[in-house]
C-alpha atoms as a PDB file:
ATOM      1  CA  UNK A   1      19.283   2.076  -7.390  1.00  0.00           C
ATOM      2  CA  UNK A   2      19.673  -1.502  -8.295  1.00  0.00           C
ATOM      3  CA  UNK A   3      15.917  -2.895  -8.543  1.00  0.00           C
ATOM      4  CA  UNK A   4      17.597  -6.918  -8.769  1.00  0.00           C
ATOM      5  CA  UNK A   5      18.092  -7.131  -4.915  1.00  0.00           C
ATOM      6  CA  UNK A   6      15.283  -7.918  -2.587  1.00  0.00           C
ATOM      7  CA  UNK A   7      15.798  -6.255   0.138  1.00  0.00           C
ATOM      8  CA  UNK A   8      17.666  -2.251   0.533  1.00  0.00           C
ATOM      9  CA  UNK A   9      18.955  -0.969   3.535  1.00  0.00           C
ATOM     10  CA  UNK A  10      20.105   1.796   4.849  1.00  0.00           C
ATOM     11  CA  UNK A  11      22.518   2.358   7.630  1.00  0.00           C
ATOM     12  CA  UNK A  12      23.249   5.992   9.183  1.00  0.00           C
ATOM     13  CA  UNK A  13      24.979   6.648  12.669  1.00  0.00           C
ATOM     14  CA  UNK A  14      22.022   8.792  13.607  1.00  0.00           C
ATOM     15  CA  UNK A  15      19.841   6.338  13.482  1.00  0.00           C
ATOM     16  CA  UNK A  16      18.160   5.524  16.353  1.00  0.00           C
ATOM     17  CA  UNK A  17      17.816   1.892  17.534  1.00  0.00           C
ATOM     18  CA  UNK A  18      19.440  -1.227  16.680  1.00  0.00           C
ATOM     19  CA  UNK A  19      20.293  -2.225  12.930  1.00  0.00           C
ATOM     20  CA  UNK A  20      19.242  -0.588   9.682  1.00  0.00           C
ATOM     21  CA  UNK A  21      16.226   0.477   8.010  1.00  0.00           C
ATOM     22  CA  UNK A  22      15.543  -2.533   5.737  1.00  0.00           C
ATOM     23  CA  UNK A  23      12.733  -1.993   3.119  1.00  0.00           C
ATOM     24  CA  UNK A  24      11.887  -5.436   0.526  1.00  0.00           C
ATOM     25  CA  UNK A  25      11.368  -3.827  -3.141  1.00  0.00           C
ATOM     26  CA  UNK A  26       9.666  -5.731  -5.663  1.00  0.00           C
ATOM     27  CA  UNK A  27      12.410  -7.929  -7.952  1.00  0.00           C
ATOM     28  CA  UNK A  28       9.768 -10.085 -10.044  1.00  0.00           C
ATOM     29  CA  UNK A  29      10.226  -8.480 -13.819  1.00  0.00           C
ATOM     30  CA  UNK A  30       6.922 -10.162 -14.418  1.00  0.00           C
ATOM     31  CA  UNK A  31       5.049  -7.435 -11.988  1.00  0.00           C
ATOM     32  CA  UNK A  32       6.304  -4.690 -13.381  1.00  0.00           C
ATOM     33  CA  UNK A  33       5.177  -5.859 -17.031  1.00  0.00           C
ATOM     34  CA  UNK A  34       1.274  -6.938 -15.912  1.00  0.00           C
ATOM     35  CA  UNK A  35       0.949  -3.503 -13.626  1.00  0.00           C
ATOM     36  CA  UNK A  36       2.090  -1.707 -16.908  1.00  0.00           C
ATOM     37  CA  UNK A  37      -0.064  -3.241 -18.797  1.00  0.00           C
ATOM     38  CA  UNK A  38      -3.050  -2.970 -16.739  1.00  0.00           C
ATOM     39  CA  UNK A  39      -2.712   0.358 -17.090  1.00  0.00           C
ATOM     40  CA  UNK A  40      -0.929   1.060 -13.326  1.00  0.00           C
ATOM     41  CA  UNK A  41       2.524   2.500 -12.250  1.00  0.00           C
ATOM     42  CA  UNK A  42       4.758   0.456 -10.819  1.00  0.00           C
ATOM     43  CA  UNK A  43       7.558   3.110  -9.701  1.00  0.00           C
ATOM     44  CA  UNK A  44       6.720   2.943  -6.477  1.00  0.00           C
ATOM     45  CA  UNK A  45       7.814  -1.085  -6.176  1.00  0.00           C
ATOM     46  CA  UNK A  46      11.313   0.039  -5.800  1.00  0.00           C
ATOM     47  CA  UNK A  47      13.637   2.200  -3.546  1.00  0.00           C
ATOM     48  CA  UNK A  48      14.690   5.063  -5.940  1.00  0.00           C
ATOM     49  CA  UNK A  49      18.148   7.131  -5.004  1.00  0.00           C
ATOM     50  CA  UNK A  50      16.221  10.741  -4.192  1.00  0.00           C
ATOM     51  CA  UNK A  51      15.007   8.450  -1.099  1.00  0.00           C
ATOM     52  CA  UNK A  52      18.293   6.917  -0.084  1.00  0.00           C
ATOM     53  CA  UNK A  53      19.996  10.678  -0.536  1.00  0.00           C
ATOM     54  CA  UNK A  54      17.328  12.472   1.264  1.00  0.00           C
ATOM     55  CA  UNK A  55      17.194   9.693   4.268  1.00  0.00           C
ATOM     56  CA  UNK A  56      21.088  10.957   3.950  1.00  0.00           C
ATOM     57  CA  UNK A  57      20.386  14.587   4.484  1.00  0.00           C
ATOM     58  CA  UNK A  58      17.749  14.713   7.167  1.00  0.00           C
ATOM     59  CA  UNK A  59      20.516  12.553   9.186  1.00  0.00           C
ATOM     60  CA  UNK A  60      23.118  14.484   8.183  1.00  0.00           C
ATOM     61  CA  UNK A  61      21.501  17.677   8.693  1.00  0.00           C
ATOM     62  CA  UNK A  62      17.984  17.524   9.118  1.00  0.00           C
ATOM     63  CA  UNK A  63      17.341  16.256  12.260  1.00  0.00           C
ATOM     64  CA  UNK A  64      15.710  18.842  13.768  1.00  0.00           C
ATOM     65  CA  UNK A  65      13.029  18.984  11.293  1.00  0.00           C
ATOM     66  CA  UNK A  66      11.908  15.387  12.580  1.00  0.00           C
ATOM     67  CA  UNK A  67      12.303  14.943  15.777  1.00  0.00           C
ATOM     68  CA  UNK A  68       9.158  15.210  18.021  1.00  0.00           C
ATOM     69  CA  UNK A  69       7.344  16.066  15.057  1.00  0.00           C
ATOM     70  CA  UNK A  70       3.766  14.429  13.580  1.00  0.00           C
ATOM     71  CA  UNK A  71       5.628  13.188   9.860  1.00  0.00           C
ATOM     72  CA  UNK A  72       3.538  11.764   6.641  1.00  0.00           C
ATOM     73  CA  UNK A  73       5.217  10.465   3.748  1.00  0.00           C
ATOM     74  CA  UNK A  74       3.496  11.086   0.338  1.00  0.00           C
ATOM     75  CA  UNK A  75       3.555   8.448  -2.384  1.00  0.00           C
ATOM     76  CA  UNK A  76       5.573   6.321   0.095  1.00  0.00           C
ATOM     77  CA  UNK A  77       6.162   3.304  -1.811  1.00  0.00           C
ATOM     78  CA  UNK A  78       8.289   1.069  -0.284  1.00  0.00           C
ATOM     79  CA  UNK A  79       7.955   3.455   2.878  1.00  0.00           C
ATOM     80  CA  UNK A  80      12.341   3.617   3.316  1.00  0.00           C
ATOM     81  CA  UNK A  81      12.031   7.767   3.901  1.00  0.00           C
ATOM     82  CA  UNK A  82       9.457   7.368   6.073  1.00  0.00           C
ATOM     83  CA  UNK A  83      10.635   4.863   8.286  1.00  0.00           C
ATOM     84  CA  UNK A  84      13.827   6.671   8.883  1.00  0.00           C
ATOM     85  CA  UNK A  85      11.733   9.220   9.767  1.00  0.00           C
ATOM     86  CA  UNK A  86      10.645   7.261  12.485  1.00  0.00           C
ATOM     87  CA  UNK A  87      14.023   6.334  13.454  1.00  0.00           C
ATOM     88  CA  UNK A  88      15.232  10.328  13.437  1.00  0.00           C
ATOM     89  CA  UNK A  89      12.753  10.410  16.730  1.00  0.00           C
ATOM     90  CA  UNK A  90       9.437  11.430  15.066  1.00  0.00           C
ATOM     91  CA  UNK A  91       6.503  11.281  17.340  1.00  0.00           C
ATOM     92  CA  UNK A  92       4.954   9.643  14.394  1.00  0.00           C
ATOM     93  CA  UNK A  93       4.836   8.653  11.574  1.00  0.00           C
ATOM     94  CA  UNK A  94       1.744   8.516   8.651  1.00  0.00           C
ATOM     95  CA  UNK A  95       3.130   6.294   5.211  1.00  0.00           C
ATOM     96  CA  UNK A  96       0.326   7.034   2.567  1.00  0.00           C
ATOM     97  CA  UNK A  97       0.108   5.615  -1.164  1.00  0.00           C
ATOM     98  CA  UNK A  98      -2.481   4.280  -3.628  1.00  0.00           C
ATOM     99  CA  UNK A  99      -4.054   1.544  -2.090  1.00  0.00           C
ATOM    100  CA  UNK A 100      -2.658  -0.886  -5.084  1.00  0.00           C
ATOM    101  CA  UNK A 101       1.158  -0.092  -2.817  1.00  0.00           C
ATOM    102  CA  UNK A 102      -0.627  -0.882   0.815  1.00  0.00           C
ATOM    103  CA  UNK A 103       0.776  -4.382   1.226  1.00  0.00           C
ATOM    104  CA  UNK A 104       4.188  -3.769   0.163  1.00  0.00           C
ATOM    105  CA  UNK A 105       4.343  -0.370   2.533  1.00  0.00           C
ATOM    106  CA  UNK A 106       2.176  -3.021   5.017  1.00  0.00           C
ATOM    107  CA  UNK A 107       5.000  -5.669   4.955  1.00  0.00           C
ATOM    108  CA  UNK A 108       7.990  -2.822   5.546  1.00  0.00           C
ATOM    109  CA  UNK A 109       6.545  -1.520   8.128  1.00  0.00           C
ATOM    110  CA  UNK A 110       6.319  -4.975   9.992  1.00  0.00           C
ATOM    111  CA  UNK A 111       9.833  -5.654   9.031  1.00  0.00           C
ATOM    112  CA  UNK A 112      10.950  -3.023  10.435  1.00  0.00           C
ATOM    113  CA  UNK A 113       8.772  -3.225  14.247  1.00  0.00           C
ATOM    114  CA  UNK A 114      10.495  -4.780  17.271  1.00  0.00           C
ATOM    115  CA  UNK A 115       7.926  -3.965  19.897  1.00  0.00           C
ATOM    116  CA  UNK A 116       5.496  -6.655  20.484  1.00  0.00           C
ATOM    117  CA  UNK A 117       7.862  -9.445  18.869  1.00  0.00           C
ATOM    118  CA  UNK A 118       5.725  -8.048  15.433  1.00  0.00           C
ATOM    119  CA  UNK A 119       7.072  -9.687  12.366  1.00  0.00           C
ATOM    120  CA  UNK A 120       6.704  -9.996   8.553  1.00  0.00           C
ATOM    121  CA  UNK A 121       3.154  -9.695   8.011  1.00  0.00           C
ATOM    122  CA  UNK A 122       1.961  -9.578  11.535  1.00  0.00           C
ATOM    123  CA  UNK A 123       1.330  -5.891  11.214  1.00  0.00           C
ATOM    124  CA  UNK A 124      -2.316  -4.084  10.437  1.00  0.00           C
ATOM    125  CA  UNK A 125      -2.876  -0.818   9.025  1.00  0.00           C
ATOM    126  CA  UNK A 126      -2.646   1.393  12.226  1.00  0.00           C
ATOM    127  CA  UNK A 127      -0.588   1.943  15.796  1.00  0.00           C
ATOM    128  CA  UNK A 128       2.509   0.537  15.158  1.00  0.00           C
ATOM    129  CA  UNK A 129       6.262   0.683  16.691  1.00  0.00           C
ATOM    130  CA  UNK A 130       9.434   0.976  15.298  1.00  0.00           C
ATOM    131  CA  UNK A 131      12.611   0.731  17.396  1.00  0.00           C
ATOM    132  CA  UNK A 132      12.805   4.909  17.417  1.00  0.00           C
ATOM    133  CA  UNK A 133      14.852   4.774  20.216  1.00  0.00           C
ATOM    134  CA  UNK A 134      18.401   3.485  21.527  1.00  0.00           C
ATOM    135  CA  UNK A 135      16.867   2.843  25.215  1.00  0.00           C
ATOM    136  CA  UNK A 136      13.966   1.025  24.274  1.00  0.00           C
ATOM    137  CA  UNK A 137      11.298   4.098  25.007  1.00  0.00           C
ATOM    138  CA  UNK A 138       9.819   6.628  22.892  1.00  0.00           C
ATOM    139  CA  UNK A 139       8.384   4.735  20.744  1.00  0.00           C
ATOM    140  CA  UNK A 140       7.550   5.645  16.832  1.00  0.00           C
ATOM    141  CA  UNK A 141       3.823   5.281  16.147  1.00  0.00           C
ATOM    142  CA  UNK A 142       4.030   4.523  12.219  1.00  0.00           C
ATOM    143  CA  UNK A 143       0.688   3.855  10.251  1.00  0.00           C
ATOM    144  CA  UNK A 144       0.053   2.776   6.937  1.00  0.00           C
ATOM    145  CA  UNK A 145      -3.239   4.826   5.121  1.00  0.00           C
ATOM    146  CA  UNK A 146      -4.296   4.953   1.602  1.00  0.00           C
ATOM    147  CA  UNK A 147      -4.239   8.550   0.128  1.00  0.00           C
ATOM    148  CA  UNK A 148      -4.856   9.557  -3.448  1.00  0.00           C
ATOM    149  CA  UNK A 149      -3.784  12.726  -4.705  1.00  0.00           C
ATOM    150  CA  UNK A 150      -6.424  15.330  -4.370  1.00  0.00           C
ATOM    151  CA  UNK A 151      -8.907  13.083  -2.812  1.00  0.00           C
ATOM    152  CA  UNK A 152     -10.375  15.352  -0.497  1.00  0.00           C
ATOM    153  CA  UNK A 153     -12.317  12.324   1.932  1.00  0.00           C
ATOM    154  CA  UNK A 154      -8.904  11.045   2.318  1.00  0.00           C
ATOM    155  CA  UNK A 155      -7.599  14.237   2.704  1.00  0.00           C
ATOM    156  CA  UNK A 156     -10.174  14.998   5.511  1.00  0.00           C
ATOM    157  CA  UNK A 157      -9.539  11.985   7.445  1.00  0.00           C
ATOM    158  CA  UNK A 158      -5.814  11.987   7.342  1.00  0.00           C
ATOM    159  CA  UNK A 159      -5.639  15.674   9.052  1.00  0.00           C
ATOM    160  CA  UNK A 160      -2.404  17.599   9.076  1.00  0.00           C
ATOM    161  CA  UNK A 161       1.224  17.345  10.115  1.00  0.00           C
ATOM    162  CA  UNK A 162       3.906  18.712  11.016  1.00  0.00           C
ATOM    163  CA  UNK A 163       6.335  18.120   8.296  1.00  0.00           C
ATOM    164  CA  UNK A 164       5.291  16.108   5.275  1.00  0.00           C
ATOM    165  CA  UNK A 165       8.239  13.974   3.155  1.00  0.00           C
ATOM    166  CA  UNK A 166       7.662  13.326  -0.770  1.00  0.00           C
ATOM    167  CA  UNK A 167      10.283  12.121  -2.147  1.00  0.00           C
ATOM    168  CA  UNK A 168      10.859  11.580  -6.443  1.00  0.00           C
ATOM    169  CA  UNK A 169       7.242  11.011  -6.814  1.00  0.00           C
ATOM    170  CA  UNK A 170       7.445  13.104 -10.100  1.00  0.00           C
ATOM    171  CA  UNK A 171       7.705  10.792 -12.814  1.00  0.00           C
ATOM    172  CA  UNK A 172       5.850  11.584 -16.621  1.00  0.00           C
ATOM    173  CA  UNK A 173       2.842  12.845 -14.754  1.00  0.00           C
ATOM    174  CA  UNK A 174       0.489  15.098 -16.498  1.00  0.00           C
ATOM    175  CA  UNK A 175      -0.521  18.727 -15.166  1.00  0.00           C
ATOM    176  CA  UNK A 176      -3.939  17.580 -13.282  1.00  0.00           C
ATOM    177  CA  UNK A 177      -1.938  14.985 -11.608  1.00  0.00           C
ATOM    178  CA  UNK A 178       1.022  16.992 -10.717  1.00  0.00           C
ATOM    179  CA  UNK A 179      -1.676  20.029  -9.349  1.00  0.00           C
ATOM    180  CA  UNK A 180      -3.138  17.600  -6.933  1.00  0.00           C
ATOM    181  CA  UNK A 181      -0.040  16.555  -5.545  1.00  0.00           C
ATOM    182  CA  UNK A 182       1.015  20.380  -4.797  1.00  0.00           C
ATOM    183  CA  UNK A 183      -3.015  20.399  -3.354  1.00  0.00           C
ATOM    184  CA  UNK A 184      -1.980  17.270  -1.415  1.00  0.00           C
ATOM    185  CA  UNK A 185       0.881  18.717   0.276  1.00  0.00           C
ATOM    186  CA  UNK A 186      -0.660  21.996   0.856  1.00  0.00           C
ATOM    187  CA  UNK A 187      -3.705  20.013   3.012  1.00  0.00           C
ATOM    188  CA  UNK A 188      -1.598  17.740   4.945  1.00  0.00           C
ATOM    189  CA  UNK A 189       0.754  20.308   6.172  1.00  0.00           C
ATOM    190  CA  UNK A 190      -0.243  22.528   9.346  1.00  0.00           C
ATOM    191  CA  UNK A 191      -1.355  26.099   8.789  1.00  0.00           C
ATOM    192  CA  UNK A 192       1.184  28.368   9.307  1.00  0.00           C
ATOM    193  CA  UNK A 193       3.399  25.339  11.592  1.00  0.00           C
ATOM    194  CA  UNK A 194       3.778  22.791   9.182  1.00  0.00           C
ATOM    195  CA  UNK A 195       6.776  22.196   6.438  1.00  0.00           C
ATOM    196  CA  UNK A 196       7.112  20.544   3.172  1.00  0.00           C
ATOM    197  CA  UNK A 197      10.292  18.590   2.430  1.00  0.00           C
ATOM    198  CA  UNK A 198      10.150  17.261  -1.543  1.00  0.00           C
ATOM    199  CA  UNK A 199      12.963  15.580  -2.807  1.00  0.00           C
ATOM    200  CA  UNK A 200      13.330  16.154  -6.581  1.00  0.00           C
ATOM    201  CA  UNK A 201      15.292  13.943  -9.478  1.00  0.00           C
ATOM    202  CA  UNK A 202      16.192  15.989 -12.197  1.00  0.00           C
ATOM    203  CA  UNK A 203      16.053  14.227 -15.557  1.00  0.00           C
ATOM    204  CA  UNK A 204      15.780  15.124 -19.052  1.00  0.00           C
ATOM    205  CA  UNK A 205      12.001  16.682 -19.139  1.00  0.00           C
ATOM    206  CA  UNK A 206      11.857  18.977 -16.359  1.00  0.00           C
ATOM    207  CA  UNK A 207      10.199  20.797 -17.793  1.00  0.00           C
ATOM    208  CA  UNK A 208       6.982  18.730 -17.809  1.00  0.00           C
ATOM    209  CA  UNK A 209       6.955  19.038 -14.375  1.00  0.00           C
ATOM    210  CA  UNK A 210       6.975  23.034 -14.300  1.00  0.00           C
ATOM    211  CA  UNK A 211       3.603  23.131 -13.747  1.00  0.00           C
ATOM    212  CA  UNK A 212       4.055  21.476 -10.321  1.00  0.00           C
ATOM    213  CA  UNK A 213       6.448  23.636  -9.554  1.00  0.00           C
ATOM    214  CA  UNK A 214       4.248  26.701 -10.650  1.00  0.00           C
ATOM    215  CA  UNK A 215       1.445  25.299  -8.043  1.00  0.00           C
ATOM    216  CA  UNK A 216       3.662  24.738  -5.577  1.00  0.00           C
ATOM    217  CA  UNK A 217       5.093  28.192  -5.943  1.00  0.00           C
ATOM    218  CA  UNK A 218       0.825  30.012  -5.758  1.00  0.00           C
ATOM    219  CA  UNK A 219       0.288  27.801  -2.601  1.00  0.00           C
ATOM    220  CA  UNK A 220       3.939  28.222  -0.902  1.00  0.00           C
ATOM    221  CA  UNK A 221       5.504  31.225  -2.127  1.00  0.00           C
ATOM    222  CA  UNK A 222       8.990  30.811  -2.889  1.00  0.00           C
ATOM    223  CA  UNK A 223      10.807  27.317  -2.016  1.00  0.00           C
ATOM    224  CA  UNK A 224      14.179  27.128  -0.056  1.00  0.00           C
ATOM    225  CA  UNK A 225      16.530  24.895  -2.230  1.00  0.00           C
ATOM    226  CA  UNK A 226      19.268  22.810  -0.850  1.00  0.00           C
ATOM    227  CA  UNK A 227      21.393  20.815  -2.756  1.00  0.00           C
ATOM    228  CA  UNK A 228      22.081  17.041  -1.596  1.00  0.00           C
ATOM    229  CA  UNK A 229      25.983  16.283  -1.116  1.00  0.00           C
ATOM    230  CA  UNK A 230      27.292  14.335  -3.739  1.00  0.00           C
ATOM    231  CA  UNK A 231      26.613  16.225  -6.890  1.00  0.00           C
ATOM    232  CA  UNK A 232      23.809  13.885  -8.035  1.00  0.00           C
ATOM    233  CA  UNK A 233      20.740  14.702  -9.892  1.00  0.00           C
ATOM    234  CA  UNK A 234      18.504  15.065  -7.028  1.00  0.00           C
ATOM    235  CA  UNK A 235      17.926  18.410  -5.208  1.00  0.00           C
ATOM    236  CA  UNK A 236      15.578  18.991  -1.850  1.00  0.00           C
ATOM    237  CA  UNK A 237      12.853  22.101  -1.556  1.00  0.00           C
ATOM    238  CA  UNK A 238      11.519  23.242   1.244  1.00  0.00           C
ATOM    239  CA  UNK A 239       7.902  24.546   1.579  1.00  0.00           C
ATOM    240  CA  UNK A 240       5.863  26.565   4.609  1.00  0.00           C
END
């Protein structure tokens, strides 16, 4: 994904509503060098191409896993998946991060809202619209909420869905990090109703990541795999 342009969009004839989902990603070079430096990641400052290619399949053939449904997004970042969630016909919508990512997933969000006349930056944390729907009804409720992995007050407050969306969220993390995000996922989803879609990029050290995959595995059982069309580097489990 090119990380130069200010704005991504994305564009599917599923889509519901006028336009395309248009996320702003972070193009100062400058950011990226003081967050590293302070110690932070900045991955999530950009739209990365598990999103885009997931966003694909749940409109090409996902659908039915979003509409109507209660939907958070996990390590949201710029909040793209998430938002076409909301567009797919969710009956809402829940974008979570670290609250260092809030005001970029806060400024998406109002980007993306047409009821209201909202705008850039006219948008709080909570109750929301996006355009979810050709006629004009059915509105999206879409909320922005801070959520680290494995905090449990967040955890708490947040409740639990009916599908939860994490998309390439894996990125050099080390095993207590990556067993609170399988933890995360578990809570948030709905006993014995809710699903689990994680989008996956495979690079060079997957196996770093097996022990995320060996958590997931205790609190899931065995995934269902799909691979994305294309024959990228990104592959889809599901979880229940």
């Amino acid at each position: 994904m090119n990380r130069n342009v200010e704005v991504v969009s994305f564009s599917h004839q599923a889509l519901r509503g006028v336009g395309a989902v248009r996320v702003f990603q972070n193009v100062d070079p400058s950011t990226f060098e003081n967050i590293a430096t302070a110690g932070h990641d900045a991955t999530a400052r950009w739209v990365w191409g598990a999103a885009t290619a997931t966003a694909d399949w749940l409109c090409d053939r996902g659908m039915e896993w979003i509409q109507g449904k209660r939907v958070v997004e996990i390590g949201a970042g710029t909040g793209l998946l998430g938002l076409v969630a909301a567009r797919l016909g969710a009956s809402s919508v829940t974008l979570t991060d670290l609250p260092t990512e809030l005001p970029l997933l806060r400024r998406n969000l109002a980007a993306n809202v047409t009821s209201h006349g909202a705008g850039e930056g006219a948008c709080a944390d909570r109750v929301e619209s996006t355009n979810s729907s050709a006629d004009g009804g059915g509105h999206c409720d879409v909320h922005v909420e801070a959520c680290a992995w494995g905090d449990e007050q967040a955890l708490a407050a947040l409740g639990t869905f009916d599908v939860v969306l994490c998309s390439d969220v894996l990125y050099q993390n080390d095993e207590n990090t990556q067993g609170a995000l399988a933890r995360t996922m578990s809570r948030l989803s709905a006993p014995r109703s809710g699903r689990v879609l994680f989008s996956y990029h495979f690079r060079e050290n997957i196996i770093a990541d097996t022990p995320f995959f060996q958590a997931v595995e205790g609190l899931f059982g065995d995934p269902v795999q799909h691979t994305v069309a294309g024959g990228g580097k990104e592959g889809i489990w599901f979880f229940w």
